[in-house]
N, C-alpha and C. Protein backbone atom coordinates (compact mmCIF):
# COMPACT_ATOMS: atom_id res chain seq x y z
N UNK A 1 -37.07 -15.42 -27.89
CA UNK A 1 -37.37 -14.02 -28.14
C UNK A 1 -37.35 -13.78 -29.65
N UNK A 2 -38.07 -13.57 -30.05
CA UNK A 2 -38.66 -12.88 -31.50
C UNK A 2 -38.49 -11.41 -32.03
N UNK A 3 -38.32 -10.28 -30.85
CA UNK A 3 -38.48 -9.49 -31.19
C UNK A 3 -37.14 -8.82 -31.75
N UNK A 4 -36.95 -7.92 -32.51
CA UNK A 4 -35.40 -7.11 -32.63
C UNK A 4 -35.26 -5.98 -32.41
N UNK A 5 -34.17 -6.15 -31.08
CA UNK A 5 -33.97 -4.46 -30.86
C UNK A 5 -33.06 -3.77 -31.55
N UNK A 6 -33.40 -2.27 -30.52
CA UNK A 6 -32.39 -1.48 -31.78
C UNK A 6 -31.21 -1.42 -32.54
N UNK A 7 -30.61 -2.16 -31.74
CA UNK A 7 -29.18 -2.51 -31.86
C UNK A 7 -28.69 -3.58 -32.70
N UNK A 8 -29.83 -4.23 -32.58
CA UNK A 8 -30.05 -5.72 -33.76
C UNK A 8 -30.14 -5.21 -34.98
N UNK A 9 -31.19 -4.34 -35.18
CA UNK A 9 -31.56 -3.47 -36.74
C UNK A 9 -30.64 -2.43 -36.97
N UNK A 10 -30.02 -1.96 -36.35
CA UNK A 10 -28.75 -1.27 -36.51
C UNK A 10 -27.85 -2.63 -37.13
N UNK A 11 -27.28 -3.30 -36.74
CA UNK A 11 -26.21 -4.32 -37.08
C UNK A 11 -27.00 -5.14 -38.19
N UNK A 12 -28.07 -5.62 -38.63
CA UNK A 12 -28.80 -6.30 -39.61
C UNK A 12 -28.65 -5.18 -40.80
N UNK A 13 -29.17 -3.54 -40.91
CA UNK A 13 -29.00 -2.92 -41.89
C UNK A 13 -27.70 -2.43 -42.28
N UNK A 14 -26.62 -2.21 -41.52
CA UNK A 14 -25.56 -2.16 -41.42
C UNK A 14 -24.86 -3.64 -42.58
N UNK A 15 -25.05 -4.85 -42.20
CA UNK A 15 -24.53 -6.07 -43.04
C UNK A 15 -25.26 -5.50 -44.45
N UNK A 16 -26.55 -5.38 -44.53
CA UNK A 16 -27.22 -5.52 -45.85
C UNK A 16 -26.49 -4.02 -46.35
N UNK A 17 -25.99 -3.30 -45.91
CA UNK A 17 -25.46 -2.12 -47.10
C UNK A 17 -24.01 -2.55 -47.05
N UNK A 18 -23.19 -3.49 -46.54
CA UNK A 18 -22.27 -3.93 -46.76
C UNK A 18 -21.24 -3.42 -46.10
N UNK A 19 -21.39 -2.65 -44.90
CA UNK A 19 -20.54 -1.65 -44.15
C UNK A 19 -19.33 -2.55 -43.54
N UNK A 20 -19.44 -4.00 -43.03
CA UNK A 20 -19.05 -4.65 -42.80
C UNK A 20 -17.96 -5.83 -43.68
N UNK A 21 -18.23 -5.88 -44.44
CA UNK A 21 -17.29 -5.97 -45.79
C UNK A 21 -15.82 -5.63 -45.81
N UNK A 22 -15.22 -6.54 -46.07
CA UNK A 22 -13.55 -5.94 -46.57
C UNK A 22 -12.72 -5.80 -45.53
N UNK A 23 -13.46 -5.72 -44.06
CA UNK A 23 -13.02 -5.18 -42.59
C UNK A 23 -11.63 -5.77 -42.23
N UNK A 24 -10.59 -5.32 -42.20
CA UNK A 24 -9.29 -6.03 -42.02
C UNK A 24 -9.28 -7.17 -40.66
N UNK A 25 -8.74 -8.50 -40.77
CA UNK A 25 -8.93 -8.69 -39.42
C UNK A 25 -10.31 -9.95 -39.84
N UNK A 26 -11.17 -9.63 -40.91
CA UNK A 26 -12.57 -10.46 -40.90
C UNK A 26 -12.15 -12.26 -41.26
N UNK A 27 -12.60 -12.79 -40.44
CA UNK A 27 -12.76 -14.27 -41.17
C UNK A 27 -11.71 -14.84 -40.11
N UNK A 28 -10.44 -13.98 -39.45
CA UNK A 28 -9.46 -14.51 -38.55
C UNK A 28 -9.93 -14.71 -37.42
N UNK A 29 -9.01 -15.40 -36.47
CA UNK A 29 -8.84 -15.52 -35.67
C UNK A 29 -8.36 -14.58 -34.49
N UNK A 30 -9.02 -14.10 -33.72
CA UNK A 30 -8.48 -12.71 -32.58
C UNK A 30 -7.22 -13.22 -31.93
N UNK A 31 -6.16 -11.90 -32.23
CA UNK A 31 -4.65 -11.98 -31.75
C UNK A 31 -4.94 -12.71 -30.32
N UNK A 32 -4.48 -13.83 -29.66
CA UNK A 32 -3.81 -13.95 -28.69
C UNK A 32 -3.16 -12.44 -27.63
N UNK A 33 -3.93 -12.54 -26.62
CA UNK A 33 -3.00 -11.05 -25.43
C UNK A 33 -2.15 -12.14 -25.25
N UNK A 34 -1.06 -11.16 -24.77
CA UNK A 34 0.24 -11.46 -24.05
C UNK A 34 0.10 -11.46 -22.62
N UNK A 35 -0.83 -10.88 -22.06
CA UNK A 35 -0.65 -10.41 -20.59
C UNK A 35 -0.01 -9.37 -20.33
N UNK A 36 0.78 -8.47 -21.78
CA UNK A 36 1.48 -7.37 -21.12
C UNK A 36 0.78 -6.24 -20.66
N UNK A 37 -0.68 -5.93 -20.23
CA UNK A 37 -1.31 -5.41 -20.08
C UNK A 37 -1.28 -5.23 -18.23
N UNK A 38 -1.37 -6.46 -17.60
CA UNK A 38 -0.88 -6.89 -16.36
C UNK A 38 0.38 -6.07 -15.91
N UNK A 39 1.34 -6.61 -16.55
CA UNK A 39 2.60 -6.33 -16.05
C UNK A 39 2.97 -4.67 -16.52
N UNK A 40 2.23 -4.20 -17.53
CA UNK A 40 1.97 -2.59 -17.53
C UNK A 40 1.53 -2.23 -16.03
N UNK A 41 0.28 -2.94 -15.88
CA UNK A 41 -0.60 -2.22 -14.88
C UNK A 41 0.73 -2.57 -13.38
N UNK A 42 1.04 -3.31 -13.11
CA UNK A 42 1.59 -4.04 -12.14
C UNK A 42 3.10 -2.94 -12.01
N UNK A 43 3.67 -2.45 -13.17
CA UNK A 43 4.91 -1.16 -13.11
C UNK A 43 4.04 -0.20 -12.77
N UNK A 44 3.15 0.16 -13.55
CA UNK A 44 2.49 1.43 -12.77
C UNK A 44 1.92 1.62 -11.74
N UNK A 45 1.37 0.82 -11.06
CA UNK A 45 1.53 1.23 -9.51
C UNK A 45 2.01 0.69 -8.44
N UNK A 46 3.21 -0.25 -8.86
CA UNK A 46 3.54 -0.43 -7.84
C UNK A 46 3.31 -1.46 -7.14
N UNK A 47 3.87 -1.54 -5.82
CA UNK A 47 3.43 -2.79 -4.65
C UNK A 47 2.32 -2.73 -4.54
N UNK A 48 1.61 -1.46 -4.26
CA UNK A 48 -0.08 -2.17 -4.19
C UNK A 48 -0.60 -2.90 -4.62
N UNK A 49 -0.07 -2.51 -6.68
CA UNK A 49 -1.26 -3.53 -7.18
C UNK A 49 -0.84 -5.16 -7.33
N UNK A 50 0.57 -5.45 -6.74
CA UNK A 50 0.69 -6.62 -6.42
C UNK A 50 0.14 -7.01 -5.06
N UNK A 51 -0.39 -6.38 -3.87
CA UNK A 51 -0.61 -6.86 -2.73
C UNK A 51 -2.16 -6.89 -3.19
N UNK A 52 -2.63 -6.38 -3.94
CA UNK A 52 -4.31 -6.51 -4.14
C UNK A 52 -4.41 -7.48 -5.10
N UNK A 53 -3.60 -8.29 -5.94
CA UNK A 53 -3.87 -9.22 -6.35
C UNK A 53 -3.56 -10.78 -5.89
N UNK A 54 -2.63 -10.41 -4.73
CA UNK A 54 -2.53 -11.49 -3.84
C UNK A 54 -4.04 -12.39 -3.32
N UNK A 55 -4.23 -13.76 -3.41
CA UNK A 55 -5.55 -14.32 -2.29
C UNK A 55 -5.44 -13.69 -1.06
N UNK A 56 -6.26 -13.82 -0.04
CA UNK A 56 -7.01 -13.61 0.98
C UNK A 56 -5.53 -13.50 1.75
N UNK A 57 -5.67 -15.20 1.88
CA UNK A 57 -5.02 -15.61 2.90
C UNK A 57 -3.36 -15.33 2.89
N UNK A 58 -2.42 -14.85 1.61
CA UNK A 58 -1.15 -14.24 1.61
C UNK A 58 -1.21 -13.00 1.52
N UNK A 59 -2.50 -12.31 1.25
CA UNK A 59 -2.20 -11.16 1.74
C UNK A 59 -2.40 -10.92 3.44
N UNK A 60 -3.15 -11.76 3.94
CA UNK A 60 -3.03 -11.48 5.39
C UNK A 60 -2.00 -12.02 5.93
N UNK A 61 -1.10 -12.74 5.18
CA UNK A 61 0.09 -13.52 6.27
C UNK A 61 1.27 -12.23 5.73
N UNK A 62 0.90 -11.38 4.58
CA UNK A 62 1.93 -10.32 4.12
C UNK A 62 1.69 -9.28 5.11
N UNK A 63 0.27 -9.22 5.33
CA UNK A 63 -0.10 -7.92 6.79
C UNK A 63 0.80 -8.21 8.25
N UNK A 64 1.19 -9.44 8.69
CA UNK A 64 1.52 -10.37 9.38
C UNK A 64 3.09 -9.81 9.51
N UNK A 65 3.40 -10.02 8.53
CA UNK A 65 5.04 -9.81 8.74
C UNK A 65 5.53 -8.86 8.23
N UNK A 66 4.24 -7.83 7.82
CA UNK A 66 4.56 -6.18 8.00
C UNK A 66 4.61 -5.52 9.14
N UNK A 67 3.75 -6.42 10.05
CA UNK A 67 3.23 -5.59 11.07
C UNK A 67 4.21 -4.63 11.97
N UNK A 68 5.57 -5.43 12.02
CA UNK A 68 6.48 -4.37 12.97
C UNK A 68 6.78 -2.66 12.57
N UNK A 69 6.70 -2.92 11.09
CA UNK A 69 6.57 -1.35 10.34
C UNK A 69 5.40 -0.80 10.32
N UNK A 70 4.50 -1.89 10.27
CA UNK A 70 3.29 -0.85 10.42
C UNK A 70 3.12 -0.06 12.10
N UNK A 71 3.57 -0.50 12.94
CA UNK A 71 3.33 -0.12 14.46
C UNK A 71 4.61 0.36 14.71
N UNK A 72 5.53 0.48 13.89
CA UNK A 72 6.29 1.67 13.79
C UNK A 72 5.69 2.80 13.93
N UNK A 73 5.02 3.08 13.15
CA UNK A 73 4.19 4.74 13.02
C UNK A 73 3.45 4.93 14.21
N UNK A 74 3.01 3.97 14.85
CA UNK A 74 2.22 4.59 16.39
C UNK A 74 3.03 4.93 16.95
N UNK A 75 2.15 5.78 17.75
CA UNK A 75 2.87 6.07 18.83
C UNK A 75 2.01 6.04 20.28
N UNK A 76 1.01 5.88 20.74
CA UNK A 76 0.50 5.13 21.66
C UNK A 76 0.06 3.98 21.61
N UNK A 77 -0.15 3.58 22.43
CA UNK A 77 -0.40 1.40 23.23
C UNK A 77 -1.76 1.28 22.24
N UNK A 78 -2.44 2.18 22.93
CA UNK A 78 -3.83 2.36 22.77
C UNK A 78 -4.23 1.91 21.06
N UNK A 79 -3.66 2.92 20.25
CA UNK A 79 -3.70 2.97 18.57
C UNK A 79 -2.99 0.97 17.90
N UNK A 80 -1.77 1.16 19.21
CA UNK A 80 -1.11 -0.52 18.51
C UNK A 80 -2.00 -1.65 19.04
N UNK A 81 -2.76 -1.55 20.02
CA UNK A 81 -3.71 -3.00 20.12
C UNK A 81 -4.59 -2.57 19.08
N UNK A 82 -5.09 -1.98 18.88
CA UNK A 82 -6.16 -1.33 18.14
C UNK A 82 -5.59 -1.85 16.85
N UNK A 83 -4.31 -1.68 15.88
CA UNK A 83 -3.96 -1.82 14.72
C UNK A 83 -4.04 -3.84 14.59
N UNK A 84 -3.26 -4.32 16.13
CA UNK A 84 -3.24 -5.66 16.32
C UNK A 84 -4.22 -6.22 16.17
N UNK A 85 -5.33 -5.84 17.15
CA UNK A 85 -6.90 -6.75 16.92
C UNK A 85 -7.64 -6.20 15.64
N UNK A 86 -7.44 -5.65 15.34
CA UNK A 86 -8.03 -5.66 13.84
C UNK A 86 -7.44 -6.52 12.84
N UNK A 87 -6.64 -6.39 12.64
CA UNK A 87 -5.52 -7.58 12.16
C UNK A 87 -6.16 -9.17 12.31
N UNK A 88 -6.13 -8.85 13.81
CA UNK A 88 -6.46 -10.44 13.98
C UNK A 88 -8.04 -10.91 13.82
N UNK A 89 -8.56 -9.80 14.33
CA UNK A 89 -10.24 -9.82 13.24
C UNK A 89 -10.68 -10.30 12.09
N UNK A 90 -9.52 -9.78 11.21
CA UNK A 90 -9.54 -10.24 9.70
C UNK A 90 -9.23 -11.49 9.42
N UNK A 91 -8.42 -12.11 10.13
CA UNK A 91 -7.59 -13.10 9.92
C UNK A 91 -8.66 -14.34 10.57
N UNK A 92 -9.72 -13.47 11.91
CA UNK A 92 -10.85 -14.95 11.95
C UNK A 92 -11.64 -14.55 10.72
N UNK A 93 -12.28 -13.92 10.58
CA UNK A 93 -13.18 -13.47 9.61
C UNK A 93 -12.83 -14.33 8.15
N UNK A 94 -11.38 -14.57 7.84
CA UNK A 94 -11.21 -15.19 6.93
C UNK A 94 -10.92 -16.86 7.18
N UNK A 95 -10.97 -16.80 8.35
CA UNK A 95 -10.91 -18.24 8.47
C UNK A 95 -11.91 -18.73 9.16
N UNK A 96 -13.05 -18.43 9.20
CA UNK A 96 -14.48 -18.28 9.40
C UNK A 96 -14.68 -18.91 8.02
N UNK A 97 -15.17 -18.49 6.98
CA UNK A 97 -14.81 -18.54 5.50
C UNK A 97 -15.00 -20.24 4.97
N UNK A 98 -13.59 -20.34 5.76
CA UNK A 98 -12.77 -21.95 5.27
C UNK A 98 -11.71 -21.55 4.61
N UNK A 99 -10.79 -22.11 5.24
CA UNK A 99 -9.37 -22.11 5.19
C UNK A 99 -9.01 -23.30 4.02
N UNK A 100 -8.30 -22.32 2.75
CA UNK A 100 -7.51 -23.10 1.98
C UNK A 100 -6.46 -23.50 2.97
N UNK A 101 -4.88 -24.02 1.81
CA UNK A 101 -3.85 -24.62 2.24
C UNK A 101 -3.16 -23.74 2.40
N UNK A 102 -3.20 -22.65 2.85
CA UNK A 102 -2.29 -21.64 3.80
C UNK A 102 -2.90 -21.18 4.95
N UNK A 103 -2.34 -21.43 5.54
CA UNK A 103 -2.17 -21.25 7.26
C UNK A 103 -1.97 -19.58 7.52
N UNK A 104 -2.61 -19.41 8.18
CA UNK A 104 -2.35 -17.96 8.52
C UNK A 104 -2.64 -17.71 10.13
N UNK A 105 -2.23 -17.36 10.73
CA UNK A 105 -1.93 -17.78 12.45
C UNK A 105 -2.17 -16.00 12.98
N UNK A 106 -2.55 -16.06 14.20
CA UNK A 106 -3.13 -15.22 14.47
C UNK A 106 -1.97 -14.60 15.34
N UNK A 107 -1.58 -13.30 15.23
CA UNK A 107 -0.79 -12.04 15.99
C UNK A 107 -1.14 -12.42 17.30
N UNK A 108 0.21 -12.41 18.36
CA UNK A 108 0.26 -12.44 19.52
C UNK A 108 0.28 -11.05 20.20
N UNK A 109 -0.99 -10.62 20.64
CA UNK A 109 -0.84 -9.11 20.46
C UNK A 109 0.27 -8.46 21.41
N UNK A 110 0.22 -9.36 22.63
CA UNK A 110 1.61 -9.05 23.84
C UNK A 110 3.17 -9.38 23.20
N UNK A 111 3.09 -10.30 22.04
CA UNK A 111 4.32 -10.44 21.69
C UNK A 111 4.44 -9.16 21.01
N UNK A 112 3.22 -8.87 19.79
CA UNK A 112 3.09 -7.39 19.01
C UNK A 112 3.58 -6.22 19.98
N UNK A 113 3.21 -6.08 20.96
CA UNK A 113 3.15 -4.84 21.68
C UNK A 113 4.56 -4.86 22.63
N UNK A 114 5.18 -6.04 22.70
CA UNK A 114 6.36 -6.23 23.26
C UNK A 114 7.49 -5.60 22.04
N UNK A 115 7.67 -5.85 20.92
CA UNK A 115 8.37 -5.29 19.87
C UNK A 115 8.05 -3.81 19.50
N UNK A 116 6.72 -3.46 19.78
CA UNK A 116 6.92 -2.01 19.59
C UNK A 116 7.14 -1.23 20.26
N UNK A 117 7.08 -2.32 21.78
CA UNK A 117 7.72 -1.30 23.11
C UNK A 117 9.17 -0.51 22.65
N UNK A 118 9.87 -2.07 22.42
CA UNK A 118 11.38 -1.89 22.51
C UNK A 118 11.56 -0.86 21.47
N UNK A 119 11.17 -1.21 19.84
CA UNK A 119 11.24 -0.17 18.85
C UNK A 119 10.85 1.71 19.10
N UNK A 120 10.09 1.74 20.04
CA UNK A 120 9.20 2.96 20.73
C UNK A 120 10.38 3.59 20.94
N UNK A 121 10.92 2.53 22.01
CA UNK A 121 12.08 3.03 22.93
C UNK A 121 13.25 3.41 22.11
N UNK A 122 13.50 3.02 21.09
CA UNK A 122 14.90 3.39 20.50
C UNK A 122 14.25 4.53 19.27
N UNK A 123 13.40 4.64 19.00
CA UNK A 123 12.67 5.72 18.09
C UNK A 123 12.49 6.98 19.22
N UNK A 124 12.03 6.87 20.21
CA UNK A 124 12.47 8.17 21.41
C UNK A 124 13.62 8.45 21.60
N UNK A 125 14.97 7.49 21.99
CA UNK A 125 16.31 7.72 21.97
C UNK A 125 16.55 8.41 21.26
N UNK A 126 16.57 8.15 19.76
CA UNK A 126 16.88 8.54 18.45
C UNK A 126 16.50 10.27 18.13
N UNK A 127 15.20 10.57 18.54
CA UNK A 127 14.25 11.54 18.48
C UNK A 127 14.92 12.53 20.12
N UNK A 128 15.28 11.88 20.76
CA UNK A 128 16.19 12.98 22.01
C UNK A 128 17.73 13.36 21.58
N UNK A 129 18.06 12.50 21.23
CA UNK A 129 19.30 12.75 20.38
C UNK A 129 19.52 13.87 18.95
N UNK A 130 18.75 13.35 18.48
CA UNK A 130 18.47 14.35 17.17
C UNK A 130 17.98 15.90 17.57
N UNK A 131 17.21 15.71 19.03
CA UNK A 131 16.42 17.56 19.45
C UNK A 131 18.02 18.28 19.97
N UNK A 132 18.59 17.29 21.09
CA UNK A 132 20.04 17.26 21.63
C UNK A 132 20.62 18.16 20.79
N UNK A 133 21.51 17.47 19.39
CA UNK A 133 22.13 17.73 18.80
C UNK A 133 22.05 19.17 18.26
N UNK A 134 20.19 19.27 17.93
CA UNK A 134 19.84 20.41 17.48
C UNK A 134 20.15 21.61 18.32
N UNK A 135 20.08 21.46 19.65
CA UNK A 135 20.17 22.56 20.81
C UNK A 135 21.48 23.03 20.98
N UNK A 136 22.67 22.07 20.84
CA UNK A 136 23.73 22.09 20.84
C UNK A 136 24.10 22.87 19.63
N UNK A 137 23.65 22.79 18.27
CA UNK A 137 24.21 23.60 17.00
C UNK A 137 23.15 24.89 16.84
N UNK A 138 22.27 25.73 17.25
CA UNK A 138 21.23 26.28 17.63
C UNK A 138 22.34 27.02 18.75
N UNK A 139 22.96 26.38 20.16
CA UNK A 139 23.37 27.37 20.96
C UNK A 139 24.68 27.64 20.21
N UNK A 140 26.13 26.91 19.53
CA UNK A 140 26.69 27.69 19.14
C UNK A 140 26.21 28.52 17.73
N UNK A 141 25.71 28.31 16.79
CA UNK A 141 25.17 29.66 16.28
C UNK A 141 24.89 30.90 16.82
N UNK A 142 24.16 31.23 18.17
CA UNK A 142 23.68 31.97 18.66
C UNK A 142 24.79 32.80 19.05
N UNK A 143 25.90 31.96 19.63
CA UNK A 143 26.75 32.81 20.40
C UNK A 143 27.74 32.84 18.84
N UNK A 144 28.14 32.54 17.93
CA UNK A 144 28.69 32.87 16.66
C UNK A 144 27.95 34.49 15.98
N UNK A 145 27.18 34.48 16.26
CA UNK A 145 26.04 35.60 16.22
C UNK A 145 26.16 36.46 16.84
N UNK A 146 26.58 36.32 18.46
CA UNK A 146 26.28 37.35 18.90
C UNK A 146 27.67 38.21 19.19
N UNK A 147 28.85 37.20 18.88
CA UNK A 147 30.30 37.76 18.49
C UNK A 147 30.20 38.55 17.35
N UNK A 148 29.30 37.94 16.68
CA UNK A 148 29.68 38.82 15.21
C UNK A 148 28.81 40.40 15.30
N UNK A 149 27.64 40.45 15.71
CA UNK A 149 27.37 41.29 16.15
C UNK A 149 28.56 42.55 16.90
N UNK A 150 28.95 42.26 18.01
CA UNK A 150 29.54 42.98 18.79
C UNK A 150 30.82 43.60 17.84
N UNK A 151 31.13 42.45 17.52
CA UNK A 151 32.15 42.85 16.19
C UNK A 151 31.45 44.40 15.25
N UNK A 152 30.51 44.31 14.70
CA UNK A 152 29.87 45.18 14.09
C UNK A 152 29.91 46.58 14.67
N UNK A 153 29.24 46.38 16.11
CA UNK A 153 29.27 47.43 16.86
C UNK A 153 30.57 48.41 17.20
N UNK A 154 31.46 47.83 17.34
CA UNK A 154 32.89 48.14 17.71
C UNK A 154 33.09 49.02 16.29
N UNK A 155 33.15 48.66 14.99
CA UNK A 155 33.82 49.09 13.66
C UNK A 155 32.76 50.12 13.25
């Protein structure tokens, strides 16, 4: 290519009036980064931006042995196979691919759905207990209330 664009004759007339001259920094060698740029970015947000810089395949074995917290938050069957086979979707999809030297093994979705039974079950306990408790401090207030009232009435 022969021709010069604008940007070329910008930077060619630029040298010839000498703008470039004297420039601190000219003739060296560019500082070496540290990488502290990373580990900035990596405090500021957090676990994410370490789980998005993870490969493929440890971030899906990290999805793996999140999974009991993640199917924590359901609360029907329906939503937790649904969270499971997707999971395990990904996990052929990436091993479809070609599998480096990490192994990543596919969610047993009945074993999955067996752990969030039991967890279900003690997150309902927990959640009858806690309404319980509430009804119980809710009825004596009421009647603390309605003594004090009568009290009022009387004076």
């Amino acid at each position: 290519m022969d021709f010069e664009t604008w940007v070329d004759s910008q930077i060619r007339e630029a040298r010839e009036r000498g703008e470039f001259d004297g420039l601190a920094g000219s003739g060296k060698p560019l500082p070496r980064d540290s990488g502290d740029w990373l580990a900035n970015l990596v405090r500021r947000e957090g676990g994410e931006a370490r789980r998005e810089m993870l490969p493929p395949q440890l971030r899906l074995r990290r999805e793996v042995e999140l999974l009991p917290e993640r199917l924590a938050g359901v609360r029907v069957e329906s939503e937790a196979r649904a969270v499971v086979r997707e999971l395990n979707e990904r996990i052929d999809q990436w091993m479809r691919t070609g599998t480096g030297p990490v192994v990543v093994r596919f969610v047993d979705e009945e074993e999955a759905l067996a752990g969030w039974v039991v967890a279900r079950e003690r997150v309902r306990a927990e959640e009858e207990a806690a309404r319980e408790r509430s009804r119980v401090v809710g009825a004596e207030s009421v009647g603390f209330g309605a003594r004090r009232r009568r009290w009022f009435r009387r004076g």
